[in-house]
PDB file of N, CA and C in Angstrom:
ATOM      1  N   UNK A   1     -26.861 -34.698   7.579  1.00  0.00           N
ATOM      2  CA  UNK A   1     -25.516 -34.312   7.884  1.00  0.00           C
ATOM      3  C   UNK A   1     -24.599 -34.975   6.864  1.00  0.00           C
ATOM      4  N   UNK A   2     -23.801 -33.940   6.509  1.00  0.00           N
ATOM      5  CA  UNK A   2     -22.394 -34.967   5.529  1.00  0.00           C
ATOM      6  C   UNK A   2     -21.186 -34.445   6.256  1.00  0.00           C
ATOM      7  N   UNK A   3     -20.007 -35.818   6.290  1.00  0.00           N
ATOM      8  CA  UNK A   3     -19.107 -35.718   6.854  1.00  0.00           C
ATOM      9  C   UNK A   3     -18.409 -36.189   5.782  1.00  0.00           C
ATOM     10  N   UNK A   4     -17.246 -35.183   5.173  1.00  0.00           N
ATOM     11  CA  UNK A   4     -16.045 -35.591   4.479  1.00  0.00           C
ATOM     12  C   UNK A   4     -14.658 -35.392   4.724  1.00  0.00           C
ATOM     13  N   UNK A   5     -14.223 -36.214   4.481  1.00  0.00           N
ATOM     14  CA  UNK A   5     -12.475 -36.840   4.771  1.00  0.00           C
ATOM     15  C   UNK A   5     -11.597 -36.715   3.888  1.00  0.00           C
ATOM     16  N   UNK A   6     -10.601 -35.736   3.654  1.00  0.00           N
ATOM     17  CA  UNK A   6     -10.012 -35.379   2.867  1.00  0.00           C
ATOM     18  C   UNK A   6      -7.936 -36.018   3.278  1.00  0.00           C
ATOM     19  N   UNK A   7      -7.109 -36.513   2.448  1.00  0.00           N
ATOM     20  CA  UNK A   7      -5.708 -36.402   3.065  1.00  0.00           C
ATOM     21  C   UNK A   7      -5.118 -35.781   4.016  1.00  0.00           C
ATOM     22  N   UNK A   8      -5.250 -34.267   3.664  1.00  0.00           N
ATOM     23  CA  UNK A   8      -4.527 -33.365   4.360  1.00  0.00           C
ATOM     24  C   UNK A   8      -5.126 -32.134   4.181  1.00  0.00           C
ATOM     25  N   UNK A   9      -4.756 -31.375   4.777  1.00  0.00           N
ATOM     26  CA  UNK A   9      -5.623 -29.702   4.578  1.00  0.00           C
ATOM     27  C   UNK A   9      -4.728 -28.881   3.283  1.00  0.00           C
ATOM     28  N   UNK A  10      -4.583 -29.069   2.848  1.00  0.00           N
ATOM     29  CA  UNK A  10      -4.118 -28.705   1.240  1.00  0.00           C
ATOM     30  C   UNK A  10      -5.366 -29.218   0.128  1.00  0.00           C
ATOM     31  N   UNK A  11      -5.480 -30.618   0.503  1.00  0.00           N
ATOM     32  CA  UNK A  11      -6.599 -31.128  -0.606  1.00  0.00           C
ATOM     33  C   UNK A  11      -7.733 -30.604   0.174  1.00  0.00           C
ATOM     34  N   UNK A  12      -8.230 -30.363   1.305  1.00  0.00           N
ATOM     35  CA  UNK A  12      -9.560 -29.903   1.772  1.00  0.00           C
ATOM     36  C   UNK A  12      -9.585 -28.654   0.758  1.00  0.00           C
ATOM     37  N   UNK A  13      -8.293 -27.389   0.904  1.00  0.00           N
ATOM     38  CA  UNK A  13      -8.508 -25.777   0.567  1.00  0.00           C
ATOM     39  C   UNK A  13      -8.897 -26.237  -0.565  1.00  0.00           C
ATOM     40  N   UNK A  14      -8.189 -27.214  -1.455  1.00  0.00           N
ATOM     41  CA  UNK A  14      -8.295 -27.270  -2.633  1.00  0.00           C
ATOM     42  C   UNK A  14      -9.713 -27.665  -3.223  1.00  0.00           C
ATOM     43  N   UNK A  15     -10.222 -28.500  -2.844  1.00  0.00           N
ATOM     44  CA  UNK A  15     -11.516 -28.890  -3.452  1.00  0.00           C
ATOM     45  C   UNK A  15     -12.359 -27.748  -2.698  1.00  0.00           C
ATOM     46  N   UNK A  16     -12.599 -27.287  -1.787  1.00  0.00           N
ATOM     47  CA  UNK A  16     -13.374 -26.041  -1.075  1.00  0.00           C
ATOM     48  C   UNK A  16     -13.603 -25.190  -2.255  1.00  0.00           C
ATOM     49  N   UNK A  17     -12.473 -24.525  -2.844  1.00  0.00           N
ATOM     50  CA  UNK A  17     -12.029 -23.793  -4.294  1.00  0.00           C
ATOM     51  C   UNK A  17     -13.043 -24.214  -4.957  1.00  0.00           C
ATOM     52  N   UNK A  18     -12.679 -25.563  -5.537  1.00  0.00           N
ATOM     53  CA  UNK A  18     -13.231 -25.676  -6.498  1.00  0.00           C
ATOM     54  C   UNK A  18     -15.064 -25.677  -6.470  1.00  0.00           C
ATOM     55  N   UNK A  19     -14.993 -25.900  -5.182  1.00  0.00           N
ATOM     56  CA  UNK A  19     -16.758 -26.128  -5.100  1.00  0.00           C
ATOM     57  C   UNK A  19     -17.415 -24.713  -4.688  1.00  0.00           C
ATOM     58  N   UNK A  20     -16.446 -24.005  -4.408  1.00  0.00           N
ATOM     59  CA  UNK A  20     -16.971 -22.086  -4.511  1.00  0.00           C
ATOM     60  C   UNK A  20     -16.982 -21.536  -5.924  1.00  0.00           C
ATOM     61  N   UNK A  21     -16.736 -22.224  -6.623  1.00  0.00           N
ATOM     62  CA  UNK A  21     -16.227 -21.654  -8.151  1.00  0.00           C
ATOM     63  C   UNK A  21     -17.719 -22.214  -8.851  1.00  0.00           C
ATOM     64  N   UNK A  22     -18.540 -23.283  -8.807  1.00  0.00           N
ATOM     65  CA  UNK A  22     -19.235 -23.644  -9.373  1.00  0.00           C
ATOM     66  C   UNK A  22     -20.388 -23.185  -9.147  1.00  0.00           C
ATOM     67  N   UNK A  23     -20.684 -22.525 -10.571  1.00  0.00           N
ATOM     68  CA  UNK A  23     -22.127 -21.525 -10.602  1.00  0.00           C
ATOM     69  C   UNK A  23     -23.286 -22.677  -9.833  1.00  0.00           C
ATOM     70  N   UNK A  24     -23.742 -23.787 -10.584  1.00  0.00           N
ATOM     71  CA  UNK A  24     -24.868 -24.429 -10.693  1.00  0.00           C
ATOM     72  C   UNK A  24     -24.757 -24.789  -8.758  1.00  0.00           C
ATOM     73  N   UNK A  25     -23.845 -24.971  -8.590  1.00  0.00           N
ATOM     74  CA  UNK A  25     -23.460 -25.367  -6.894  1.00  0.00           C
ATOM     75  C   UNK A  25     -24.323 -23.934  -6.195  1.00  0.00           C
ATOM     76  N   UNK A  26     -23.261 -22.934  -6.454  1.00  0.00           N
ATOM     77  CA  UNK A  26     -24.066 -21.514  -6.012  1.00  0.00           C
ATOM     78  C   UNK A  26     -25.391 -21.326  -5.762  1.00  0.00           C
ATOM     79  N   UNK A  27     -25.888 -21.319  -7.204  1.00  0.00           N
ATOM     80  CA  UNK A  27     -27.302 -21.271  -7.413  1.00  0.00           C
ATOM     81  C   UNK A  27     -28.134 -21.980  -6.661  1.00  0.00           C
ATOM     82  N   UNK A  28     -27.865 -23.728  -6.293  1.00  0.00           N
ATOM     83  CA  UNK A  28     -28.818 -24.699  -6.205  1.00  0.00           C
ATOM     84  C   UNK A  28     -28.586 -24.614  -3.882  1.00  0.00           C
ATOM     85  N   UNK A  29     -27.467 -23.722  -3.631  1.00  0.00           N
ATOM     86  CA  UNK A  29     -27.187 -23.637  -2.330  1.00  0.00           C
ATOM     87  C   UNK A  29     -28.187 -22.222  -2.160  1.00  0.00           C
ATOM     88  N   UNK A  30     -28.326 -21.240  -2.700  1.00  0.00           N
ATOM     89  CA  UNK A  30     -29.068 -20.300  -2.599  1.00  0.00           C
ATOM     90  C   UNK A  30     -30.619 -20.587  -2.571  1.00  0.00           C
ATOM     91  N   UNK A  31     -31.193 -21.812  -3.526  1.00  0.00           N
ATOM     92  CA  UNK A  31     -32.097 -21.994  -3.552  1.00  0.00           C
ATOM     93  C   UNK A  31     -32.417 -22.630  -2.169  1.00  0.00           C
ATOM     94  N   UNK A  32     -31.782 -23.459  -2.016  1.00  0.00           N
ATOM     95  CA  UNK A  32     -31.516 -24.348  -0.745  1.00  0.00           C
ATOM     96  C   UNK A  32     -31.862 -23.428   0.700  1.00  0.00           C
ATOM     97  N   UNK A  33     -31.180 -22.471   0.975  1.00  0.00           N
ATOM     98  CA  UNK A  33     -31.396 -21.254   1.998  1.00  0.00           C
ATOM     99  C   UNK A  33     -32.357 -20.662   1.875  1.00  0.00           C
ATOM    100  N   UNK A  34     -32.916 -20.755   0.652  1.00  0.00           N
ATOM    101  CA  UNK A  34     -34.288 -19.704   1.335  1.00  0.00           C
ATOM    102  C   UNK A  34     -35.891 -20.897   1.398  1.00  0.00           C
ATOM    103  N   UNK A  35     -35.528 -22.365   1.467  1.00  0.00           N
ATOM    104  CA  UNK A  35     -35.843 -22.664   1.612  1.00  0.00           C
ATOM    105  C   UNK A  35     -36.033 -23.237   3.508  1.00  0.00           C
ATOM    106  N   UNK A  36     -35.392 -22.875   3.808  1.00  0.00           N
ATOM    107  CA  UNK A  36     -35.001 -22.980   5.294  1.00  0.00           C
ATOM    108  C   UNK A  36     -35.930 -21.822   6.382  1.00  0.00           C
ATOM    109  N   UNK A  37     -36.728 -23.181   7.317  1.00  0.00           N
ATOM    110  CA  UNK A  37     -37.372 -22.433   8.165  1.00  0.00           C
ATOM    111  C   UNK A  37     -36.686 -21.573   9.056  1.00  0.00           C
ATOM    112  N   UNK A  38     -37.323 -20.549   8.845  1.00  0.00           N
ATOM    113  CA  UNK A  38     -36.897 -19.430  10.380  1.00  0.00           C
ATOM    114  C   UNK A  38     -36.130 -20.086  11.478  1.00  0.00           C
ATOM    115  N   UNK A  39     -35.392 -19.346  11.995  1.00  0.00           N
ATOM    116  CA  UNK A  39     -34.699 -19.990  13.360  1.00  0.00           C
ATOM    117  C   UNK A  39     -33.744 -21.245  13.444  1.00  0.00           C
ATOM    118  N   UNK A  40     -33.496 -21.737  11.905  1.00  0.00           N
ATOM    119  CA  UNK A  40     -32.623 -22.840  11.529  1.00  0.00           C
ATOM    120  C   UNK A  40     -31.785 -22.476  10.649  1.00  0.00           C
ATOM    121  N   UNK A  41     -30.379 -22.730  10.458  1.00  0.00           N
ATOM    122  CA  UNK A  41     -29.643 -22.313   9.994  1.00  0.00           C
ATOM    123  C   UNK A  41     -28.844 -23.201   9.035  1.00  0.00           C
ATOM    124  N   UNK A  42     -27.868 -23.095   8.854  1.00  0.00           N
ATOM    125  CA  UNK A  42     -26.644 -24.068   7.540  1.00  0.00           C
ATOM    126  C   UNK A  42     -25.324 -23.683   8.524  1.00  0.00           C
ATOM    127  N   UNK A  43     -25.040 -24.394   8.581  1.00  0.00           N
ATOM    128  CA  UNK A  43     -23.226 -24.237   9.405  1.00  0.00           C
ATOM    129  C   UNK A  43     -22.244 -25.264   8.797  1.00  0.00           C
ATOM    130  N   UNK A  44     -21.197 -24.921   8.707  1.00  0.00           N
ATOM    131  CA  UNK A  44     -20.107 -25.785   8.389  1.00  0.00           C
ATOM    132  C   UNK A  44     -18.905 -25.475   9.313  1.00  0.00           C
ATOM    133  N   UNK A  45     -18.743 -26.465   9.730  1.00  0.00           N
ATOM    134  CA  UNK A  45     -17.420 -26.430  10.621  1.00  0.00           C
ATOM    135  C   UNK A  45     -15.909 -27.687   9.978  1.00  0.00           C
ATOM    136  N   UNK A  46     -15.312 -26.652  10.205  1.00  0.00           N
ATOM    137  CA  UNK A  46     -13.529 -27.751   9.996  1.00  0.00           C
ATOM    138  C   UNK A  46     -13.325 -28.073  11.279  1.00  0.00           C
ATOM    139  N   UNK A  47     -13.021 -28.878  11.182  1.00  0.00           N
ATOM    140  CA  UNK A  47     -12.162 -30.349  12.368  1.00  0.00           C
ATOM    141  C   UNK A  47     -11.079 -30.992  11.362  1.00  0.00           C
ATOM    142  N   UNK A  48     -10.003 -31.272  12.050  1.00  0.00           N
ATOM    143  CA  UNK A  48      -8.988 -31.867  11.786  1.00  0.00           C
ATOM    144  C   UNK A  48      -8.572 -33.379  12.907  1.00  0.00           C
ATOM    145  N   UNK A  49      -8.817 -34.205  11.978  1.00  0.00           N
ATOM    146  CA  UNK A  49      -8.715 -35.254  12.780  1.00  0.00           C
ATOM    147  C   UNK A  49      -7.289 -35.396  13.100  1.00  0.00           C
ATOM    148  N   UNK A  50      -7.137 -36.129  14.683  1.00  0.00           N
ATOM    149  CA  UNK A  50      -6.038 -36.415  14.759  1.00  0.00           C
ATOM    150  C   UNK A  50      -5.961 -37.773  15.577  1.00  0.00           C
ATOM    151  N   UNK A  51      -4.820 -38.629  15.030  1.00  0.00           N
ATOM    152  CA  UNK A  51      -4.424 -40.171  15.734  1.00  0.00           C
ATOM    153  C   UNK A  51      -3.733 -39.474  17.323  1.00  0.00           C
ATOM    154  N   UNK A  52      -4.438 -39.838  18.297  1.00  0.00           N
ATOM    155  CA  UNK A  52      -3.702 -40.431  19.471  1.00  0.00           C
ATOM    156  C   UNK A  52      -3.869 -41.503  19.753  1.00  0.00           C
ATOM    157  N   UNK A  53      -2.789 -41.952  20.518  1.00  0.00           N
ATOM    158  CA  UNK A  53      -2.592 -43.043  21.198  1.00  0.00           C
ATOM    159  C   UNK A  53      -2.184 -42.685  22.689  1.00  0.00           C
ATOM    160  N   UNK A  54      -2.718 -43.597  23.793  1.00  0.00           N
ATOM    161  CA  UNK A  54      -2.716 -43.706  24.807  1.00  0.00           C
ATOM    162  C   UNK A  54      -0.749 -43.990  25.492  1.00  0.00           C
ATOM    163  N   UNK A  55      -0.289 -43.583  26.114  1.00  0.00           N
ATOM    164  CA  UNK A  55       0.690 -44.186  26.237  1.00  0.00           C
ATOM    165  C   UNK A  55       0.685 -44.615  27.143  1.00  0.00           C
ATOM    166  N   UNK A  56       1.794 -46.127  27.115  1.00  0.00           N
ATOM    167  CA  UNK A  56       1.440 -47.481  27.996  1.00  0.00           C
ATOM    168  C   UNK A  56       2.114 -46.846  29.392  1.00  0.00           C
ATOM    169  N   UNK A  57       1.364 -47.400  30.281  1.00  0.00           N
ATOM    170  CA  UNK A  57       1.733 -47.443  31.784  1.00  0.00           C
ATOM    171  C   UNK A  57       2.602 -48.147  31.697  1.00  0.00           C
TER     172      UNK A  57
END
């Protein structure tokens, strides 16, 4: 599993971009998938972290 942490969702779109743009990335993710047993998959999900705080009684 990799979990990355970006500023804000501007720099997430932004590097996303850039890492859809890169052939050798492409290629080496394609290779990657068909290496994958049946019935298992690749998923990526966005979450946006957020600070709460409890407020005091």
């Amino acid at each position: 599993m990799e979990i990355s942490t970006y500023r804000n969702e501007v720099e997430y779109n932004k590097t996303i971009t850039l890492i859809n743009e890169e052939e050798e990335i492409i290629r080496l993710y394609a290779e990657f998938q068909s290496l994958i047993v049946s019935g298992e998959e690749i998923s990526e999900e966005n979450y946006i972290e957020q600070n709460v705080k409890a407020a005091s009684l």
